[in-house]
Protein backbone atom coordinates (compact mmCIF):
# COMPACT_ATOMS: atom_id res chain seq x y z
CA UNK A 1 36.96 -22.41 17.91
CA UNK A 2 35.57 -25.67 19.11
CA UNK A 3 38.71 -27.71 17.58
CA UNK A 4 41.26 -25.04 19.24
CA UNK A 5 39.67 -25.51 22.88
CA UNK A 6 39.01 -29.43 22.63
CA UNK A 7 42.82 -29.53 21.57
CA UNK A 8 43.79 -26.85 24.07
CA UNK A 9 41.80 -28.93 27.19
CA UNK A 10 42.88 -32.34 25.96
CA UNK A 11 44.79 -34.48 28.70
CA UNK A 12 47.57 -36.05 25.61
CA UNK A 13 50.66 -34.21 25.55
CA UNK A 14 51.17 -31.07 23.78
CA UNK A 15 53.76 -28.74 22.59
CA UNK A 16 52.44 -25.25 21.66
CA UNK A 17 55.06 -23.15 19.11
CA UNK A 18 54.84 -19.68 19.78
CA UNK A 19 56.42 -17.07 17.27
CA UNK A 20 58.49 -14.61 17.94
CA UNK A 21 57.53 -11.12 18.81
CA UNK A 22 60.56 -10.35 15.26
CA UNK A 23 57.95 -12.56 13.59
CA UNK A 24 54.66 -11.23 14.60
CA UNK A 25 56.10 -7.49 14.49
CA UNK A 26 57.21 -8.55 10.75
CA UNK A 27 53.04 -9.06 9.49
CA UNK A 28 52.10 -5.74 7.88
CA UNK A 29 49.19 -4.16 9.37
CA UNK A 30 46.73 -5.05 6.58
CA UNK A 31 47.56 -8.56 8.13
CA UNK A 32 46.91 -8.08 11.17
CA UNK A 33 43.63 -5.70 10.81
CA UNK A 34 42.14 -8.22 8.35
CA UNK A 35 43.02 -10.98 10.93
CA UNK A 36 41.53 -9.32 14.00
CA UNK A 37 38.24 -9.03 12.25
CA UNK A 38 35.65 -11.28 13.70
CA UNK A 39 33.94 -12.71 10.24
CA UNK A 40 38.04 -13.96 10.12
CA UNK A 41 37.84 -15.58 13.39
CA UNK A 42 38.36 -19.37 11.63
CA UNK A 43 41.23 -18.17 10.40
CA UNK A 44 42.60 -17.61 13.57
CA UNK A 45 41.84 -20.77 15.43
CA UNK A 46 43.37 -22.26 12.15
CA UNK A 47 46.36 -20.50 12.52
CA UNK A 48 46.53 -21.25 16.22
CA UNK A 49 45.78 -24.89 16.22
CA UNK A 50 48.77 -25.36 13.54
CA UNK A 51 50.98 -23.93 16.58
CA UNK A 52 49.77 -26.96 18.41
CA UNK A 53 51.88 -30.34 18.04
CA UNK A 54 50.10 -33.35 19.72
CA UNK A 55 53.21 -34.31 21.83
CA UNK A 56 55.87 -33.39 24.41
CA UNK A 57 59.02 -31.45 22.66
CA UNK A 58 61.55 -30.70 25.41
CA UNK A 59 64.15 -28.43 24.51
């Protein structure tokens, strides 16, 4: 979690990806369930810091 909020807080630019709900709604449940269990919470922040691109993407 530590990495996620020091990357989250930091003052350099950054572009967070965000899926789409298609993509999220496309994760079976098992997914999700497994995901949303706290002994998987580093997989989480993994998943959430890859979102996170260290610079300014304007569309």
């Amino acid at each position: 979690m530590t990495d996620l909020v020091r990357t989250l807080k930091s003052d350099e630019p950054l572009t967070i990806f965000a899926p789409t709900n298609s993509a999220l709604n496309s994760l079976h449940d098992r997914t999700v369930n497994t995901l949303l269990k706290t002994e998987n919470k580093d997989q989480v922040v993994k998943f959430l810091t890859y979102l996170c691109y260290g610079e300014k993407i304007y569309s």
